[in-house]
C-alpha atoms as a PDB file:
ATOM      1  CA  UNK A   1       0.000   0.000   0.000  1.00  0.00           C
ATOM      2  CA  UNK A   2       1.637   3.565  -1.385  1.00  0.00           C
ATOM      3  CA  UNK A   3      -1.307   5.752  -0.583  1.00  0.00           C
ATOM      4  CA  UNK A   4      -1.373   8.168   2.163  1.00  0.00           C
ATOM      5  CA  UNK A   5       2.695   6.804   3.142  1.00  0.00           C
ATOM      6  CA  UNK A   6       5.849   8.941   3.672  1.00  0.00           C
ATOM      7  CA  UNK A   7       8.947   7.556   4.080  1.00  0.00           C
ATOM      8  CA  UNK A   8      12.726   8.928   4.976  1.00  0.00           C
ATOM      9  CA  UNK A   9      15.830   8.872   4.823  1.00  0.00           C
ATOM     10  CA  UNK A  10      16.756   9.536   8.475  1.00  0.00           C
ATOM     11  CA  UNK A  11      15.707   8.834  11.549  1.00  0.00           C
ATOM     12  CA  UNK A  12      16.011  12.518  12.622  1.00  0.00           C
ATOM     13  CA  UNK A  13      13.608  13.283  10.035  1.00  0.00           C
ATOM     14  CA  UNK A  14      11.247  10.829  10.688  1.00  0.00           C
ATOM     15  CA  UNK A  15      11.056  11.768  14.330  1.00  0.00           C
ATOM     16  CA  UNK A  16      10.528  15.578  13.247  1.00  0.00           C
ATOM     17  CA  UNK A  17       7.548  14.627  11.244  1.00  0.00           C
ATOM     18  CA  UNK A  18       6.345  12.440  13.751  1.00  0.00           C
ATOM     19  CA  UNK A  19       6.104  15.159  16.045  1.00  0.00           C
ATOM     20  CA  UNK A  20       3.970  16.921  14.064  1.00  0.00           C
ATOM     21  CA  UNK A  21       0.480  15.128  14.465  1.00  0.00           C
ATOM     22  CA  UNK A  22      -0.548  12.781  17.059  1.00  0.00           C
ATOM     23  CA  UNK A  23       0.866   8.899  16.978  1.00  0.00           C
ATOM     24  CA  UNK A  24      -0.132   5.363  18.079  1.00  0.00           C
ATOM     25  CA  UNK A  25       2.130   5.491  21.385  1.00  0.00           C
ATOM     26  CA  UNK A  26      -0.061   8.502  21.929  1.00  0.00           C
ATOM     27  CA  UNK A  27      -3.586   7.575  21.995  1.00  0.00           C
ATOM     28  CA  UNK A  28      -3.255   6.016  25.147  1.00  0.00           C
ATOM     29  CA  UNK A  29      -2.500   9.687  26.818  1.00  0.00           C
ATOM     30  CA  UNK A  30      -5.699  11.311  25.248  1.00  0.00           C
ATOM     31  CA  UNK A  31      -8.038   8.765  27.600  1.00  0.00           C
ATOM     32  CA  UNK A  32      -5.597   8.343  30.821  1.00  0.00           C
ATOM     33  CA  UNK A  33      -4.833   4.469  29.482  1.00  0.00           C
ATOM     34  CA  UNK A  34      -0.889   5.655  29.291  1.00  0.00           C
ATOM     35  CA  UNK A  35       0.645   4.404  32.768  1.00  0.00           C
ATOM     36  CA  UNK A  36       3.940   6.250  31.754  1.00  0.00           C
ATOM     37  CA  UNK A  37       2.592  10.156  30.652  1.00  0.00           C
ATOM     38  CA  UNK A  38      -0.520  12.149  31.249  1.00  0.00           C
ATOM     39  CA  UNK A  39      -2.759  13.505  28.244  1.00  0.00           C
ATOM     40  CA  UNK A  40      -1.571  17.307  30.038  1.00  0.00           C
ATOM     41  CA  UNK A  41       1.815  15.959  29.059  1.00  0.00           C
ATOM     42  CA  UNK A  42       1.193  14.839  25.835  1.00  0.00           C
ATOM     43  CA  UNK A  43      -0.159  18.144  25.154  1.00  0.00           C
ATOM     44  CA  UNK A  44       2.716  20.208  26.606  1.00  0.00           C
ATOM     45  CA  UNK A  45       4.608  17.938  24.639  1.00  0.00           C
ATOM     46  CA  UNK A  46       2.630  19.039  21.756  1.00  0.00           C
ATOM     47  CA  UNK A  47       2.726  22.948  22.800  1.00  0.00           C
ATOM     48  CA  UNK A  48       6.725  22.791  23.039  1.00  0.00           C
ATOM     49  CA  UNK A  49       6.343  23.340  26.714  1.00  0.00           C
ATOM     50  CA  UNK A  50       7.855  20.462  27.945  1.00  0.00           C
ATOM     51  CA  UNK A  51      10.635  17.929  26.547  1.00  0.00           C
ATOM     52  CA  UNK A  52       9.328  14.572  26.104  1.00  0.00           C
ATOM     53  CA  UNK A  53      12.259  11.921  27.915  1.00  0.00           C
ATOM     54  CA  UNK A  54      13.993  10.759  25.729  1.00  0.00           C
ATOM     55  CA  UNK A  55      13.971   6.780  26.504  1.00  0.00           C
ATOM     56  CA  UNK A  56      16.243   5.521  22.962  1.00  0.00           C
ATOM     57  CA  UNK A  57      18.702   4.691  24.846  1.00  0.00           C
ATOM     58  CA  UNK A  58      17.673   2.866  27.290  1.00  0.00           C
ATOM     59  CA  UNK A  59      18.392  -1.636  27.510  1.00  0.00           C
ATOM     60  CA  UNK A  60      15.064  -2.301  27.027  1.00  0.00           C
ATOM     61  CA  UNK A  61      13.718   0.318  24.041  1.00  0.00           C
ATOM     62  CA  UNK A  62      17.361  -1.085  22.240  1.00  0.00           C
ATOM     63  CA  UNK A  63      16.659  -4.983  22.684  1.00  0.00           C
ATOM     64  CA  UNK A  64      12.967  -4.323  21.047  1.00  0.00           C
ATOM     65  CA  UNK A  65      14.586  -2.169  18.359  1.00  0.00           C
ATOM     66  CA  UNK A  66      16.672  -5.371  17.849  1.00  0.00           C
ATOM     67  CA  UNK A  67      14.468  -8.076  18.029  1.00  0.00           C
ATOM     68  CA  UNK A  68      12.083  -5.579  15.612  1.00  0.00           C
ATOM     69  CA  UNK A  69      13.180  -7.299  12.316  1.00  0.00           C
ATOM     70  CA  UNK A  70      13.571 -10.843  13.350  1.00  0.00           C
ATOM     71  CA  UNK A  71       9.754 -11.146  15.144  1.00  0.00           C
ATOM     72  CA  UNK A  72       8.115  -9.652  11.770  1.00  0.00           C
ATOM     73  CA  UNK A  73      10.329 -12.134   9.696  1.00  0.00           C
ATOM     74  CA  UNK A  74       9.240 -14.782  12.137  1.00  0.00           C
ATOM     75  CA  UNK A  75       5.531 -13.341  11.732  1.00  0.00           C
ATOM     76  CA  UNK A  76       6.224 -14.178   7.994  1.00  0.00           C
ATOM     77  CA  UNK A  77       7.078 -17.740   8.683  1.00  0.00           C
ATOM     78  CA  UNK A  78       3.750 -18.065  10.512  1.00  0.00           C
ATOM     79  CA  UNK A  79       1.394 -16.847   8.609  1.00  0.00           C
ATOM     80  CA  UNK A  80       2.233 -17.782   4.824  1.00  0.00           C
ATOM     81  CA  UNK A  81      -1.269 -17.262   3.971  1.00  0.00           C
ATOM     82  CA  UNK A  82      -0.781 -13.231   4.095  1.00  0.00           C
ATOM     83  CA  UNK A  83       1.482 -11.146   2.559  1.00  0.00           C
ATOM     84  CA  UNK A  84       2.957  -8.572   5.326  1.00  0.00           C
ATOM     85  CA  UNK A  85       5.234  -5.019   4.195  1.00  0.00           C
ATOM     86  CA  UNK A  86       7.152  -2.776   6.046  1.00  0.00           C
ATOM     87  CA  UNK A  87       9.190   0.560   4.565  1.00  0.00           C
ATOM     88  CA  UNK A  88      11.611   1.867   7.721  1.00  0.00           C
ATOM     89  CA  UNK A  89      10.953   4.850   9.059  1.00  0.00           C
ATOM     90  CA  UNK A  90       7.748   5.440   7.114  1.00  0.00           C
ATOM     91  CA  UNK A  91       4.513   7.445   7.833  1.00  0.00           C
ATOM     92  CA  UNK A  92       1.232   6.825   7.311  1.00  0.00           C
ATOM     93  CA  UNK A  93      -1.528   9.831   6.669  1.00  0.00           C
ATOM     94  CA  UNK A  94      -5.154   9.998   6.301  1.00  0.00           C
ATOM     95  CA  UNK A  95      -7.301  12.893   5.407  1.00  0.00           C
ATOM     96  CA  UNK A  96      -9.768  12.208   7.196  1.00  0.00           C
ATOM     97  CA  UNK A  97      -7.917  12.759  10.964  1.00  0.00           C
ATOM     98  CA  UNK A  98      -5.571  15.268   9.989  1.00  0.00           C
ATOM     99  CA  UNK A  99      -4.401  15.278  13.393  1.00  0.00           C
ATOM    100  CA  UNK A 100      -2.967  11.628  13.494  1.00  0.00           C
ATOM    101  CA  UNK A 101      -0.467   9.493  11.821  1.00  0.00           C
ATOM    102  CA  UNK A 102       0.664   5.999  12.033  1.00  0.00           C
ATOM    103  CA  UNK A 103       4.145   4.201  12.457  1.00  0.00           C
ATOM    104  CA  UNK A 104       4.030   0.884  11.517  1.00  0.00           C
ATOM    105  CA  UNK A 105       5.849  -1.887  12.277  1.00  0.00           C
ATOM    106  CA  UNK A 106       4.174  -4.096   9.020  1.00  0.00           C
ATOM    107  CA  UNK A 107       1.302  -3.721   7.189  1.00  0.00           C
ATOM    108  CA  UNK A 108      -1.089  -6.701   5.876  1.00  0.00           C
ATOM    109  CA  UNK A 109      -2.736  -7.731   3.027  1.00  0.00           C
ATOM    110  CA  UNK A 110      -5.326 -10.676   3.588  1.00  0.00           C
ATOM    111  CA  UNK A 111      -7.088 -10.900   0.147  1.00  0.00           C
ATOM    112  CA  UNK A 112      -8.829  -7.585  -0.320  1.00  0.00           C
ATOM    113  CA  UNK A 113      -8.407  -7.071   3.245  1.00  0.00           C
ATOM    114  CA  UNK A 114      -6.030  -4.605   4.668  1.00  0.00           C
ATOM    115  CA  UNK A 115      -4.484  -5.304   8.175  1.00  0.00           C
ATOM    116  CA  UNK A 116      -1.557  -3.936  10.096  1.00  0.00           C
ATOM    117  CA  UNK A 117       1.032  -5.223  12.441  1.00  0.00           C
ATOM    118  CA  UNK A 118       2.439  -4.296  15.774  1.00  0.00           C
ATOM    119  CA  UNK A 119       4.992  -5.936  17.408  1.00  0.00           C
ATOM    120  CA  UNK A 120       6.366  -5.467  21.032  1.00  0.00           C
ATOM    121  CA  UNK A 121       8.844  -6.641  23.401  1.00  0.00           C
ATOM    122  CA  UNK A 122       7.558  -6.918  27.043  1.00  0.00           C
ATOM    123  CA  UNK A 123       9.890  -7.426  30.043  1.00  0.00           C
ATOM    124  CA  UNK A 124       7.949  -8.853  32.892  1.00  0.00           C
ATOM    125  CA  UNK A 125       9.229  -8.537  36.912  1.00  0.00           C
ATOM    126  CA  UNK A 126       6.279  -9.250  38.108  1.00  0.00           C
ATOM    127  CA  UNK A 127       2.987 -11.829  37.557  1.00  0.00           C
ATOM    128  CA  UNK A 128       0.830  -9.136  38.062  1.00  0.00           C
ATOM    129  CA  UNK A 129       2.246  -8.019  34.644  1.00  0.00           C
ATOM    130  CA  UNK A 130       1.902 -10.795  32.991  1.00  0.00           C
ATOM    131  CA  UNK A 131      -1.310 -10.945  33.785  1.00  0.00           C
ATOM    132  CA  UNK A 132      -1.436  -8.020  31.793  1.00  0.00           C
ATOM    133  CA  UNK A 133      -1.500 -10.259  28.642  1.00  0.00           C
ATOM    134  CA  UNK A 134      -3.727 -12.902  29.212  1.00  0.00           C
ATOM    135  CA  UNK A 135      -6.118 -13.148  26.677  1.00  0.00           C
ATOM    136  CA  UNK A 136      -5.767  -9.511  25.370  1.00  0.00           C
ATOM    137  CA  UNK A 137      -2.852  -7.025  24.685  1.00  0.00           C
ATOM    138  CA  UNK A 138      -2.617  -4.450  27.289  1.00  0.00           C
ATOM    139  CA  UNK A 139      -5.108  -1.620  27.240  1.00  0.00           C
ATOM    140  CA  UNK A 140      -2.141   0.899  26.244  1.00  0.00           C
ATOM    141  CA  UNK A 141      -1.036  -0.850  23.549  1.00  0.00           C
ATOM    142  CA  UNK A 142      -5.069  -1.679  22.363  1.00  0.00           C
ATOM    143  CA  UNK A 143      -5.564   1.924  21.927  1.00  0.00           C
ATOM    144  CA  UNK A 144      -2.158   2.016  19.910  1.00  0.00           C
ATOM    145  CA  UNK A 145      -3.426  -0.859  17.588  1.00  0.00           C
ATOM    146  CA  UNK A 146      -6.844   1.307  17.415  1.00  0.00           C
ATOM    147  CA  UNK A 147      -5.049   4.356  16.438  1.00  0.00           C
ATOM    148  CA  UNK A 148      -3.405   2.301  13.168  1.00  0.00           C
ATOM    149  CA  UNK A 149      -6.903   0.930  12.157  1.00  0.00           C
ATOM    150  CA  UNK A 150      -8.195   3.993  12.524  1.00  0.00           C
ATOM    151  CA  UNK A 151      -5.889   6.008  10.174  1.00  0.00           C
ATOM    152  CA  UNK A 152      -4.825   3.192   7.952  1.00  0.00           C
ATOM    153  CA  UNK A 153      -9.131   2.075   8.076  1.00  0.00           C
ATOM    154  CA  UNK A 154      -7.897  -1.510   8.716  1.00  0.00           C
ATOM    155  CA  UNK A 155     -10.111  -4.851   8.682  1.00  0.00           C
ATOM    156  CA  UNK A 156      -7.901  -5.983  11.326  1.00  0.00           C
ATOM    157  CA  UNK A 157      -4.660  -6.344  13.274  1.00  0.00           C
ATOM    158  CA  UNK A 158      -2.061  -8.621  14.889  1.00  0.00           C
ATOM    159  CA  UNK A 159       0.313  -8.202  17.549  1.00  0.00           C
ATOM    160  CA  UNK A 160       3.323 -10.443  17.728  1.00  0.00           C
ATOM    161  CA  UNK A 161       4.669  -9.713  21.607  1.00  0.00           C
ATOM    162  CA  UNK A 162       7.379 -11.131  23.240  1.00  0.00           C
ATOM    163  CA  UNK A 163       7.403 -11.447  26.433  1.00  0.00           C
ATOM    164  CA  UNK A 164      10.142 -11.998  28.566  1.00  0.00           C
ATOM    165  CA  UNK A 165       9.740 -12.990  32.518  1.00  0.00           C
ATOM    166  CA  UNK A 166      12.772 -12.064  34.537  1.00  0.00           C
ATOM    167  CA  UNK A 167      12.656 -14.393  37.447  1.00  0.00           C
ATOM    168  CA  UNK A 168      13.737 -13.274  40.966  1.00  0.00           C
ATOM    169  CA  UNK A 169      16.965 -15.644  40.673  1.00  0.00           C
ATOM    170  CA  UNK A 170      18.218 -13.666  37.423  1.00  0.00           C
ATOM    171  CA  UNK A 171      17.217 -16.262  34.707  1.00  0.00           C
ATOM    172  CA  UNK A 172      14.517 -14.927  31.884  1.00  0.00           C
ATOM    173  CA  UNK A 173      12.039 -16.833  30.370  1.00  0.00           C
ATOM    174  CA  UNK A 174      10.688 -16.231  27.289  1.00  0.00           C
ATOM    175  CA  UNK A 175       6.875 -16.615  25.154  1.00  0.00           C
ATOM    176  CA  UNK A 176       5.948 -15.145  21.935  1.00  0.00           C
ATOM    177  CA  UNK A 177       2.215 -14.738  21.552  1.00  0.00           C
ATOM    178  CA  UNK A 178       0.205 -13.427  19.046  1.00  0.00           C
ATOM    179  CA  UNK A 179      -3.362 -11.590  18.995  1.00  0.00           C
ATOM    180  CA  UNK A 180      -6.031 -10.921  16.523  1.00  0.00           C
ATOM    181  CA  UNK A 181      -7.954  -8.171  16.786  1.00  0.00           C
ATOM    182  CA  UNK A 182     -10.613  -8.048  13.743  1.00  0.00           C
ATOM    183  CA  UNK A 183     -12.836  -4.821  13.202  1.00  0.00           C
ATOM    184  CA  UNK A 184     -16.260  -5.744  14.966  1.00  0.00           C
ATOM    185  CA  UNK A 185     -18.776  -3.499  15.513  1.00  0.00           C
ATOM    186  CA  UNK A 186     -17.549  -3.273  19.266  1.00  0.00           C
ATOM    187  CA  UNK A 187     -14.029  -2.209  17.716  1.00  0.00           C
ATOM    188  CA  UNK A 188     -15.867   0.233  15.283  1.00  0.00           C
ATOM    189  CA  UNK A 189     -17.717   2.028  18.187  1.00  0.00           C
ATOM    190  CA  UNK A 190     -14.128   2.142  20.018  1.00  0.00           C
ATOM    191  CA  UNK A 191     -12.421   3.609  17.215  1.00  0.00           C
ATOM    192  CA  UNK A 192     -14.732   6.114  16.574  1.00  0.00           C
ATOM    193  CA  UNK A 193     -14.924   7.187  19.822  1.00  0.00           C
ATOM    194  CA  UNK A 194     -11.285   7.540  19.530  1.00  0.00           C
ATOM    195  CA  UNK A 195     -11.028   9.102  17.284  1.00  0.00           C
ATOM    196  CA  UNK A 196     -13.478  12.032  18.351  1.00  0.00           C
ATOM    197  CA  UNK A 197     -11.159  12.084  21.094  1.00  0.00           C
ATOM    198  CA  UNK A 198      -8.305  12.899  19.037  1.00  0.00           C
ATOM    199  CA  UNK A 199     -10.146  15.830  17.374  1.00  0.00           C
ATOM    200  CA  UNK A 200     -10.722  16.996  20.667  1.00  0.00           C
ATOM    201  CA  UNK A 201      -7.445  17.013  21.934  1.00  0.00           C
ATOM    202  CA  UNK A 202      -5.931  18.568  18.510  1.00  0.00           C
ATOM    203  CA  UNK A 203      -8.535  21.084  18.423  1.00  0.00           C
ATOM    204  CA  UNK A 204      -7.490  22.178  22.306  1.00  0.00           C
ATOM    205  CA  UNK A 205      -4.071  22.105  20.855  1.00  0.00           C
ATOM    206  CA  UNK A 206      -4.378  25.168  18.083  1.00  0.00           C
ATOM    207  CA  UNK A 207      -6.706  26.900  20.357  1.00  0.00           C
ATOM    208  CA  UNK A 208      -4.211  26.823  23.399  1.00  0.00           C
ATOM    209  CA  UNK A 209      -6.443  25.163  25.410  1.00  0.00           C
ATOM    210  CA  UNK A 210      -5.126  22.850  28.121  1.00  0.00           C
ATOM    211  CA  UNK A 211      -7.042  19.854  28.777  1.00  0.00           C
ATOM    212  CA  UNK A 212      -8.006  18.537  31.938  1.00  0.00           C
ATOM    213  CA  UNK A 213      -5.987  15.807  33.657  1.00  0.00           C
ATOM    214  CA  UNK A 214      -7.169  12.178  33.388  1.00  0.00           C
ATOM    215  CA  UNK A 215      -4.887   9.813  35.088  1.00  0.00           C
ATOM    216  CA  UNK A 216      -5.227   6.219  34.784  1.00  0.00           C
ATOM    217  CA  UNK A 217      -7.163   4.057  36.431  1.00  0.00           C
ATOM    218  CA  UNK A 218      -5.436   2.205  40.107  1.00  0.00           C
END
Protein backbone atom coordinates (compact mmCIF):
# COMPACT_ATOMS: atom_id res chain seq x y z
CA UNK A 1 0.00 0.00 0.00
CA UNK A 2 1.64 3.56 -1.38
CA UNK A 3 -1.31 5.75 -0.58
CA UNK A 4 -1.37 8.17 2.16
CA UNK A 5 2.69 6.80 3.14
CA UNK A 6 5.85 8.94 3.67
CA UNK A 7 8.95 7.56 4.08
CA UNK A 8 12.73 8.93 4.98
CA UNK A 9 15.83 8.87 4.82
CA UNK A 10 16.76 9.54 8.48
CA UNK A 11 15.71 8.83 11.55
CA UNK A 12 16.01 12.52 12.62
CA UNK A 13 13.61 13.28 10.03
CA UNK A 14 11.25 10.83 10.69
CA UNK A 15 11.06 11.77 14.33
CA UNK A 16 10.53 15.58 13.25
CA UNK A 17 7.55 14.63 11.24
CA UNK A 18 6.34 12.44 13.75
CA UNK A 19 6.10 15.16 16.05
CA UNK A 20 3.97 16.92 14.06
CA UNK A 21 0.48 15.13 14.47
CA UNK A 22 -0.55 12.78 17.06
CA UNK A 23 0.87 8.90 16.98
CA UNK A 24 -0.13 5.36 18.08
CA UNK A 25 2.13 5.49 21.38
CA UNK A 26 -0.06 8.50 21.93
CA UNK A 27 -3.59 7.58 21.99
CA UNK A 28 -3.25 6.02 25.15
CA UNK A 29 -2.50 9.69 26.82
CA UNK A 30 -5.70 11.31 25.25
CA UNK A 31 -8.04 8.77 27.60
CA UNK A 32 -5.60 8.34 30.82
CA UNK A 33 -4.83 4.47 29.48
CA UNK A 34 -0.89 5.65 29.29
CA UNK A 35 0.64 4.40 32.77
CA UNK A 36 3.94 6.25 31.75
CA UNK A 37 2.59 10.16 30.65
CA UNK A 38 -0.52 12.15 31.25
CA UNK A 39 -2.76 13.50 28.24
CA UNK A 40 -1.57 17.31 30.04
CA UNK A 41 1.82 15.96 29.06
CA UNK A 42 1.19 14.84 25.83
CA UNK A 43 -0.16 18.14 25.15
CA UNK A 44 2.72 20.21 26.61
CA UNK A 45 4.61 17.94 24.64
CA UNK A 46 2.63 19.04 21.76
CA UNK A 47 2.73 22.95 22.80
CA UNK A 48 6.73 22.79 23.04
CA UNK A 49 6.34 23.34 26.71
CA UNK A 50 7.85 20.46 27.94
CA UNK A 51 10.63 17.93 26.55
CA UNK A 52 9.33 14.57 26.10
CA UNK A 53 12.26 11.92 27.91
CA UNK A 54 13.99 10.76 25.73
CA UNK A 55 13.97 6.78 26.50
CA UNK A 56 16.24 5.52 22.96
CA UNK A 57 18.70 4.69 24.85
CA UNK A 58 17.67 2.87 27.29
CA UNK A 59 18.39 -1.64 27.51
CA UNK A 60 15.06 -2.30 27.03
CA UNK A 61 13.72 0.32 24.04
CA UNK A 62 17.36 -1.08 22.24
CA UNK A 63 16.66 -4.98 22.68
CA UNK A 64 12.97 -4.32 21.05
CA UNK A 65 14.59 -2.17 18.36
CA UNK A 66 16.67 -5.37 17.85
CA UNK A 67 14.47 -8.08 18.03
CA UNK A 68 12.08 -5.58 15.61
CA UNK A 69 13.18 -7.30 12.32
CA UNK A 70 13.57 -10.84 13.35
CA UNK A 71 9.75 -11.15 15.14
CA UNK A 72 8.12 -9.65 11.77
CA UNK A 73 10.33 -12.13 9.70
CA UNK A 74 9.24 -14.78 12.14
CA UNK A 75 5.53 -13.34 11.73
CA UNK A 76 6.22 -14.18 7.99
CA UNK A 77 7.08 -17.74 8.68
CA UNK A 78 3.75 -18.06 10.51
CA UNK A 79 1.39 -16.85 8.61
CA UNK A 80 2.23 -17.78 4.82
CA UNK A 81 -1.27 -17.26 3.97
CA UNK A 82 -0.78 -13.23 4.09
CA UNK A 83 1.48 -11.15 2.56
CA UNK A 84 2.96 -8.57 5.33
CA UNK A 85 5.23 -5.02 4.19
CA UNK A 86 7.15 -2.78 6.05
CA UNK A 87 9.19 0.56 4.57
CA UNK A 88 11.61 1.87 7.72
CA UNK A 89 10.95 4.85 9.06
CA UNK A 90 7.75 5.44 7.11
CA UNK A 91 4.51 7.44 7.83
CA UNK A 92 1.23 6.82 7.31
CA UNK A 93 -1.53 9.83 6.67
CA UNK A 94 -5.15 10.00 6.30
CA UNK A 95 -7.30 12.89 5.41
CA UNK A 96 -9.77 12.21 7.20
CA UNK A 97 -7.92 12.76 10.96
CA UNK A 98 -5.57 15.27 9.99
CA UNK A 99 -4.40 15.28 13.39
CA UNK A 100 -2.97 11.63 13.49
CA UNK A 101 -0.47 9.49 11.82
CA UNK A 102 0.66 6.00 12.03
CA UNK A 103 4.14 4.20 12.46
CA UNK A 104 4.03 0.88 11.52
CA UNK A 105 5.85 -1.89 12.28
CA UNK A 106 4.17 -4.10 9.02
CA UNK A 107 1.30 -3.72 7.19
CA UNK A 108 -1.09 -6.70 5.88
CA UNK A 109 -2.74 -7.73 3.03
CA UNK A 110 -5.33 -10.68 3.59
CA UNK A 111 -7.09 -10.90 0.15
CA UNK A 112 -8.83 -7.58 -0.32
CA UNK A 113 -8.41 -7.07 3.25
CA UNK A 114 -6.03 -4.61 4.67
CA UNK A 115 -4.48 -5.30 8.17
CA UNK A 116 -1.56 -3.94 10.10
CA UNK A 117 1.03 -5.22 12.44
CA UNK A 118 2.44 -4.30 15.77
CA UNK A 119 4.99 -5.94 17.41
CA UNK A 120 6.37 -5.47 21.03
CA UNK A 121 8.84 -6.64 23.40
CA UNK A 122 7.56 -6.92 27.04
CA UNK A 123 9.89 -7.43 30.04
CA UNK A 124 7.95 -8.85 32.89
CA UNK A 125 9.23 -8.54 36.91
CA UNK A 126 6.28 -9.25 38.11
CA UNK A 127 2.99 -11.83 37.56
CA UNK A 128 0.83 -9.14 38.06
CA UNK A 129 2.25 -8.02 34.64
CA UNK A 130 1.90 -10.80 32.99
CA UNK A 131 -1.31 -10.94 33.78
CA UNK A 132 -1.44 -8.02 31.79
CA UNK A 133 -1.50 -10.26 28.64
CA UNK A 134 -3.73 -12.90 29.21
CA UNK A 135 -6.12 -13.15 26.68
CA UNK A 136 -5.77 -9.51 25.37
CA UNK A 137 -2.85 -7.03 24.69
CA UNK A 138 -2.62 -4.45 27.29
CA UNK A 139 -5.11 -1.62 27.24
CA UNK A 140 -2.14 0.90 26.24
CA UNK A 141 -1.04 -0.85 23.55
CA UNK A 142 -5.07 -1.68 22.36
CA UNK A 143 -5.56 1.92 21.93
CA UNK A 144 -2.16 2.02 19.91
CA UNK A 145 -3.43 -0.86 17.59
CA UNK A 146 -6.84 1.31 17.41
CA UNK A 147 -5.05 4.36 16.44
CA UNK A 148 -3.40 2.30 13.17
CA UNK A 149 -6.90 0.93 12.16
CA UNK A 150 -8.20 3.99 12.52
CA UNK A 151 -5.89 6.01 10.17
CA UNK A 152 -4.83 3.19 7.95
CA UNK A 153 -9.13 2.07 8.08
CA UNK A 154 -7.90 -1.51 8.72
CA UNK A 155 -10.11 -4.85 8.68
CA UNK A 156 -7.90 -5.98 11.33
CA UNK A 157 -4.66 -6.34 13.27
CA UNK A 158 -2.06 -8.62 14.89
CA UNK A 159 0.31 -8.20 17.55
CA UNK A 160 3.32 -10.44 17.73
CA UNK A 161 4.67 -9.71 21.61
CA UNK A 162 7.38 -11.13 23.24
CA UNK A 163 7.40 -11.45 26.43
CA UNK A 164 10.14 -12.00 28.57
CA UNK A 165 9.74 -12.99 32.52
CA UNK A 166 12.77 -12.06 34.54
CA UNK A 167 12.66 -14.39 37.45
CA UNK A 168 13.74 -13.27 40.97
CA UNK A 169 16.96 -15.64 40.67
CA UNK A 170 18.22 -13.67 37.42
CA UNK A 171 17.22 -16.26 34.71
CA UNK A 172 14.52 -14.93 31.88
CA UNK A 173 12.04 -16.83 30.37
CA UNK A 174 10.69 -16.23 27.29
CA UNK A 175 6.87 -16.61 25.15
CA UNK A 176 5.95 -15.14 21.93
CA UNK A 177 2.21 -14.74 21.55
CA UNK A 178 0.21 -13.43 19.05
CA UNK A 179 -3.36 -11.59 19.00
CA UNK A 180 -6.03 -10.92 16.52
CA UNK A 181 -7.95 -8.17 16.79
CA UNK A 182 -10.61 -8.05 13.74
CA UNK A 183 -12.84 -4.82 13.20
CA UNK A 184 -16.26 -5.74 14.97
CA UNK A 185 -18.78 -3.50 15.51
CA UNK A 186 -17.55 -3.27 19.27
CA UNK A 187 -14.03 -2.21 17.72
CA UNK A 188 -15.87 0.23 15.28
CA UNK A 189 -17.72 2.03 18.19
CA UNK A 190 -14.13 2.14 20.02
CA UNK A 191 -12.42 3.61 17.21
CA UNK A 192 -14.73 6.11 16.57
CA UNK A 193 -14.92 7.19 19.82
CA UNK A 194 -11.28 7.54 19.53
CA UNK A 195 -11.03 9.10 17.28
CA UNK A 196 -13.48 12.03 18.35
CA UNK A 197 -11.16 12.08 21.09
CA UNK A 198 -8.30 12.90 19.04
CA UNK A 199 -10.15 15.83 17.37
CA UNK A 200 -10.72 17.00 20.67
CA UNK A 201 -7.45 17.01 21.93
CA UNK A 202 -5.93 18.57 18.51
CA UNK A 203 -8.53 21.08 18.42
CA UNK A 204 -7.49 22.18 22.31
CA UNK A 205 -4.07 22.10 20.85
CA UNK A 206 -4.38 25.17 18.08
CA UNK A 207 -6.71 26.90 20.36
CA UNK A 208 -4.21 26.82 23.40
CA UNK A 209 -6.44 25.16 25.41
CA UNK A 210 -5.13 22.85 28.12
CA UNK A 211 -7.04 19.85 28.78
CA UNK A 212 -8.01 18.54 31.94
CA UNK A 213 -5.99 15.81 33.66
CA UNK A 214 -7.17 12.18 33.39
CA UNK A 215 -4.89 9.81 35.09
CA UNK A 216 -5.23 6.22 34.78
CA UNK A 217 -7.16 4.06 36.43
CA UNK A 218 -5.44 2.21 40.11
Amino acid sequence: MDEGIKTFDSKEDWLKARAATIGGSDAACLLGMNPYKTNVELWREKKGLQVPTDISGSPAVQYGSNAEPLLRELFKLDHPEMNIFYQPNNIFINDEFPFAHASLDGWIQRGDQLGVLEIKTATIYQGSQFGRWNDSIPDNYYCQVLWYMMIMQAHFAWVQALLRWVHPDGTISEQIRQYSIERTEKVEQEISYLAEVGAAFWDGLQGDQEPGIILPPI
